[in-house]
N, C-alpha and C. Protein backbone atom coordinates (compact mmCIF):
# COMPACT_ATOMS: atom_id res chain seq x y z
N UNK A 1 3.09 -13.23 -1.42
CA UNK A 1 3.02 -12.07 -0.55
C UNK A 1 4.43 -11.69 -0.12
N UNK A 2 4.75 -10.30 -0.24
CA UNK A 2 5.74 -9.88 0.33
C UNK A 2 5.75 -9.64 1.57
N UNK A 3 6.62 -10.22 2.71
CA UNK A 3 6.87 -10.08 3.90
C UNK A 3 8.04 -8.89 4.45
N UNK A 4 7.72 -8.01 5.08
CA UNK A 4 8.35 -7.25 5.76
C UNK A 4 8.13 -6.93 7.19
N UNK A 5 8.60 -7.22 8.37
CA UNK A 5 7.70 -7.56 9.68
C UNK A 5 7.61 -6.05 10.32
N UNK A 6 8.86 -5.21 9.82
CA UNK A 6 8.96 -3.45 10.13
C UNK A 6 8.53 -2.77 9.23
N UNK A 7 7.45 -3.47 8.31
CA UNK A 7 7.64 -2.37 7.18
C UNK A 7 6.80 -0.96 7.67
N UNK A 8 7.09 0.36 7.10
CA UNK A 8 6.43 1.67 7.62
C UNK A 8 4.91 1.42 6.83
N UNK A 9 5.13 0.49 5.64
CA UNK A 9 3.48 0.88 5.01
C UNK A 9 3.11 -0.78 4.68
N UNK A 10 1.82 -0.86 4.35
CA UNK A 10 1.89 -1.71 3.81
C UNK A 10 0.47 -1.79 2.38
N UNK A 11 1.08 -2.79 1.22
CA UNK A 11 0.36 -2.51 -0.36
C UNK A 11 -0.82 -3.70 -0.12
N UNK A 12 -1.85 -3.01 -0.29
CA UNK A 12 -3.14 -4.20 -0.79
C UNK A 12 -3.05 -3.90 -2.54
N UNK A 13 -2.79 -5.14 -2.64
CA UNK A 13 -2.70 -5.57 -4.22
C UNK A 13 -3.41 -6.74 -4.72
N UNK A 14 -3.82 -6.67 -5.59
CA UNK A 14 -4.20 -7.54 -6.66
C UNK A 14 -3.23 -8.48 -7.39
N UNK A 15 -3.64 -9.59 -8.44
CA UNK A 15 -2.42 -10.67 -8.80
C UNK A 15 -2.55 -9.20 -10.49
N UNK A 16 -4.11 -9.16 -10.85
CA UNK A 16 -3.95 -8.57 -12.22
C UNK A 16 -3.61 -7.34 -12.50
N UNK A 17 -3.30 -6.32 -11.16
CA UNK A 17 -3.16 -4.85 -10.98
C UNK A 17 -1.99 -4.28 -11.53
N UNK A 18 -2.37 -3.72 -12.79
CA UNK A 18 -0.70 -3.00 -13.45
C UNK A 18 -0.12 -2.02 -12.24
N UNK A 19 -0.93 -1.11 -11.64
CA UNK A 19 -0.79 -0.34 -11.01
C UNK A 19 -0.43 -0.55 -9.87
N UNK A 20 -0.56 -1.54 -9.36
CA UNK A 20 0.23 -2.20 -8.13
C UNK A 20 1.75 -3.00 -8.61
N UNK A 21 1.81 -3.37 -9.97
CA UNK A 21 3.25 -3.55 -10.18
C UNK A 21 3.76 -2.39 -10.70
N UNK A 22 3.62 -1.51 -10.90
CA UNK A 22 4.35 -0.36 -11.29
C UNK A 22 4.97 0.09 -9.94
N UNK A 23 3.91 0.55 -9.26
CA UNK A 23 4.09 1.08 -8.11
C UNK A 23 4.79 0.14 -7.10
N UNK A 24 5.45 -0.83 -6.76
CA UNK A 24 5.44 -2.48 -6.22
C UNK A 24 7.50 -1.63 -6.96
N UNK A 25 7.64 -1.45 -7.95
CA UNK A 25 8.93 -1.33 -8.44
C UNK A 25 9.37 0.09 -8.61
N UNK A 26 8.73 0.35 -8.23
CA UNK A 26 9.10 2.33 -7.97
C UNK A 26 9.77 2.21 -6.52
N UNK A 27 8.59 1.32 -5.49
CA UNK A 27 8.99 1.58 -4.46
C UNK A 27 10.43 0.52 -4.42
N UNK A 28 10.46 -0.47 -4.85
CA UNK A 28 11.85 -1.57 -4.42
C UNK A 28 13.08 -0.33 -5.04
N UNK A 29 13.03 0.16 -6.16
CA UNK A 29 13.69 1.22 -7.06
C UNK A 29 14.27 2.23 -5.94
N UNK A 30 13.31 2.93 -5.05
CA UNK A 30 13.95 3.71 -4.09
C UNK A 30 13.93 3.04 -2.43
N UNK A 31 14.26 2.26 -2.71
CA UNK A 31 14.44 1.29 -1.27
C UNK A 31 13.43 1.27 -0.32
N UNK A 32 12.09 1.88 -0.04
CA UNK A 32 11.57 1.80 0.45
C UNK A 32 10.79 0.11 0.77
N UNK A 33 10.71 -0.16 2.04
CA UNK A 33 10.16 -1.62 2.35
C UNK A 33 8.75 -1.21 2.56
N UNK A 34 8.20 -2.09 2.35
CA UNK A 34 6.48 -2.54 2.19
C UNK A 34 6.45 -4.30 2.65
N UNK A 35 4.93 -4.24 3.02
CA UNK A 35 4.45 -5.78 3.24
C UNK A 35 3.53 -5.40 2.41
N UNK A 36 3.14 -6.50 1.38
CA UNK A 36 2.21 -6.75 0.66
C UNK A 36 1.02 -7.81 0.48
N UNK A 37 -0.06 -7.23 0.72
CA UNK A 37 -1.23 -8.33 1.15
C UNK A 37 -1.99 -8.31 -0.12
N UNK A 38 -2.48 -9.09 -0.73
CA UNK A 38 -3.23 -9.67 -1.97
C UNK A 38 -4.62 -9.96 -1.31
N UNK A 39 -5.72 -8.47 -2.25
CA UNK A 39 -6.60 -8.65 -1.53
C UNK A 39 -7.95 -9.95 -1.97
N UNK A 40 -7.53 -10.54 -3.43
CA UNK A 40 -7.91 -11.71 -3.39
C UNK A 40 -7.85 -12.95 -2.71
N UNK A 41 -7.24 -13.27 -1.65
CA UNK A 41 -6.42 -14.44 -0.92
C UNK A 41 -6.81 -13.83 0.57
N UNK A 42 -7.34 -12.47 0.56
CA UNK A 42 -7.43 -12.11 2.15
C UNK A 42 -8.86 -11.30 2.04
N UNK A 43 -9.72 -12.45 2.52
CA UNK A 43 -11.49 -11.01 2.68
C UNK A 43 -11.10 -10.38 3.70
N UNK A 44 -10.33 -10.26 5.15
CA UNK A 44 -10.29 -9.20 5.95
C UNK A 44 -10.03 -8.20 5.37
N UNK A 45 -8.56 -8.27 4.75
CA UNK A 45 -7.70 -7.04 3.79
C UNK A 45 -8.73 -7.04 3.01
N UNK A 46 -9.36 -7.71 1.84
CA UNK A 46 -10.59 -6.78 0.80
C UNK A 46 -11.50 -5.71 1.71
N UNK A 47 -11.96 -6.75 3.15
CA UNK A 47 -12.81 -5.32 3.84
C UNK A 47 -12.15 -4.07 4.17
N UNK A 48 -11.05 -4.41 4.51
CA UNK A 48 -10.44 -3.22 4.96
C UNK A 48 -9.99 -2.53 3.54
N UNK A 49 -9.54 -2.78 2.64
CA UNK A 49 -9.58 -1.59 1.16
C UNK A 49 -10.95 -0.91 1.00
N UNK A 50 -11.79 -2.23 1.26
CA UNK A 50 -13.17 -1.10 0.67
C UNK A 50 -13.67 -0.13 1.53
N UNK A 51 -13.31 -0.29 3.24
CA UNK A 51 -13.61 0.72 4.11
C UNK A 51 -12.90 1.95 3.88
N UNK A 52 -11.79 1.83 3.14
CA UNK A 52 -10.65 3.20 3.12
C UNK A 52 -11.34 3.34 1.45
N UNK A 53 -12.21 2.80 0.42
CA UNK A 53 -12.19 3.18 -0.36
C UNK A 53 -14.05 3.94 -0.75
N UNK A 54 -14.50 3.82 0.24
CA UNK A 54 -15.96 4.47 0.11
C UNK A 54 -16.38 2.51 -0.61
N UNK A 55 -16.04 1.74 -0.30
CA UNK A 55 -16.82 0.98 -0.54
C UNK A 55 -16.07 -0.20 -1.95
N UNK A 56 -15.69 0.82 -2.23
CA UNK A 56 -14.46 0.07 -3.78
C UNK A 56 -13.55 -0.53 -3.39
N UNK A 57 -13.51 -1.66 -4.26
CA UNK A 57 -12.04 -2.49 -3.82
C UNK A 57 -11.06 -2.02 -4.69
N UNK A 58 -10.51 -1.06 -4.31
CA UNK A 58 -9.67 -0.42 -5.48
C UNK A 58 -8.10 -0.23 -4.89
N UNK A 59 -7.72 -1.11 -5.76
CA UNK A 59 -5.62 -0.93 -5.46
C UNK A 59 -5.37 -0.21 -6.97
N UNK A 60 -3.85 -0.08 -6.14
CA UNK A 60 -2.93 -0.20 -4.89
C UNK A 60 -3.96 0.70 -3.73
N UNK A 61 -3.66 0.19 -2.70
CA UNK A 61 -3.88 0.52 -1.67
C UNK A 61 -3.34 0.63 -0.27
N UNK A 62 -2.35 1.66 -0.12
CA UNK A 62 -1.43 1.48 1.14
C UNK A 62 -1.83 1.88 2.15
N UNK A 63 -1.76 1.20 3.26
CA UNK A 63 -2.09 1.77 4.69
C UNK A 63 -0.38 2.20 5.45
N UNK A 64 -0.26 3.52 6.13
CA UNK A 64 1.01 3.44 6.84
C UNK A 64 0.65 3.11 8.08
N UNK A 65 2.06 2.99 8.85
CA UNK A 65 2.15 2.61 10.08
C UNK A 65 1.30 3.70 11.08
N UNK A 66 1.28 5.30 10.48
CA UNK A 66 0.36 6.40 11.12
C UNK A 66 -1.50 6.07 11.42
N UNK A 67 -1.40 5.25 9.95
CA UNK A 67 -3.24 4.68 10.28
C UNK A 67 -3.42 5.37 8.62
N UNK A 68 -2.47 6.11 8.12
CA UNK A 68 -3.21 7.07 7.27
C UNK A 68 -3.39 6.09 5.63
N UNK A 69 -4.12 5.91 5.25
CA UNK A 69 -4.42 5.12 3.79
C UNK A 69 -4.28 6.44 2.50
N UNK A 70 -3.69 5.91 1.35
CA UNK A 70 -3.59 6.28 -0.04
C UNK A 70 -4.16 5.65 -0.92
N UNK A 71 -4.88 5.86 -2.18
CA UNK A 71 -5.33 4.80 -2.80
C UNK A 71 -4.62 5.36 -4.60
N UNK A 72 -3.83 4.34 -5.03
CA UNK A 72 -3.12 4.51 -6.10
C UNK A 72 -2.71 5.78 -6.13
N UNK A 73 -1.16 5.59 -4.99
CA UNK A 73 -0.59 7.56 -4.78
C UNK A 73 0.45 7.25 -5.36
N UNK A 74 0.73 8.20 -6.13
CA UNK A 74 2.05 8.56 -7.24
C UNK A 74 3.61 8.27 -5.93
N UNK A 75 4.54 7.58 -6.46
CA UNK A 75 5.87 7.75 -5.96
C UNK A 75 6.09 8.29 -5.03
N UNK A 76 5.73 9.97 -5.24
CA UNK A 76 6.29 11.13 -4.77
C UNK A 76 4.98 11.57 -3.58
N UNK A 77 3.82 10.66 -3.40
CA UNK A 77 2.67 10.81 -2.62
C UNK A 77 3.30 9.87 -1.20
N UNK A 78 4.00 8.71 -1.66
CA UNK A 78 4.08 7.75 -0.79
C UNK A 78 5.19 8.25 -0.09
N UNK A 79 6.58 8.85 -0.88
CA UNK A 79 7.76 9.59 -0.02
C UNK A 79 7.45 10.71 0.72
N UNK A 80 6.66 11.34 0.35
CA UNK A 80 5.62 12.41 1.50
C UNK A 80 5.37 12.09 2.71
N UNK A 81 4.51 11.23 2.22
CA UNK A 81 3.72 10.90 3.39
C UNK A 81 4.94 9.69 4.96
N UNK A 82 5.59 9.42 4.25
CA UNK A 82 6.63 8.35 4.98
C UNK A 82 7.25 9.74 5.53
N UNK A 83 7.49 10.85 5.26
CA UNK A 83 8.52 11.61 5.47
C UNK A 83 7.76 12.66 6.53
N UNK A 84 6.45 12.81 6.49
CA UNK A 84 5.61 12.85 7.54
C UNK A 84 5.74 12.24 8.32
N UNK A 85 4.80 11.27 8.25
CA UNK A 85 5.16 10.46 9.86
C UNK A 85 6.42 10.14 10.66
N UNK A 86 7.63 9.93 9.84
CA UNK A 86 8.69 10.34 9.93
C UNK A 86 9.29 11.78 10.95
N UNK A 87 8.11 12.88 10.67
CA UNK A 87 9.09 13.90 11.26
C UNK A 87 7.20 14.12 12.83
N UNK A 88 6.34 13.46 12.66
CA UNK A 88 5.89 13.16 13.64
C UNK A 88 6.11 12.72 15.12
């Protein structure tokens, strides 16, 4: 698990999720910090993906510091949205 204690968002990921390592190196790529919770190793975090997902345990799955959840958002979804709450 990646630890970040300020991070603005944080990734529910999987160990087998391409899409959480893609996305996992997009974000290190543009410096953005994340905490990363593995929702195999955590049933709270699995409940909480499937509540933001209609029920699916489906990653990546970021929650920000706003409350607001994404579920597998492109690069340019996640710098948005940071840049939102940001000007909040």
């Amino acid at each position: 698990m990646t630890s970040t204690p300020t991070a603005p968002v944080t990734m529910y990921t999987t160990d087998w999720c391409g899409y959480c390592v893609r996305l996992k190196k997009l974000m290190q790529r543009e410096g953005i910090p994340f905490a990363e919770v593995n929702i195999e190793h955590d049933a709270q975090a699995a409940e909480l993906v499937m509540q933001a997902n209609g029920g699916n345990r489906t990653v990546p799955t970021l929650l920000f510091a706003d409350g607001v959840a994404l579920t597998n958002p492109s690069i340019d979804q996640v710098k948005s949205q940071l840049s939102s709450a940001a000007e909040a």
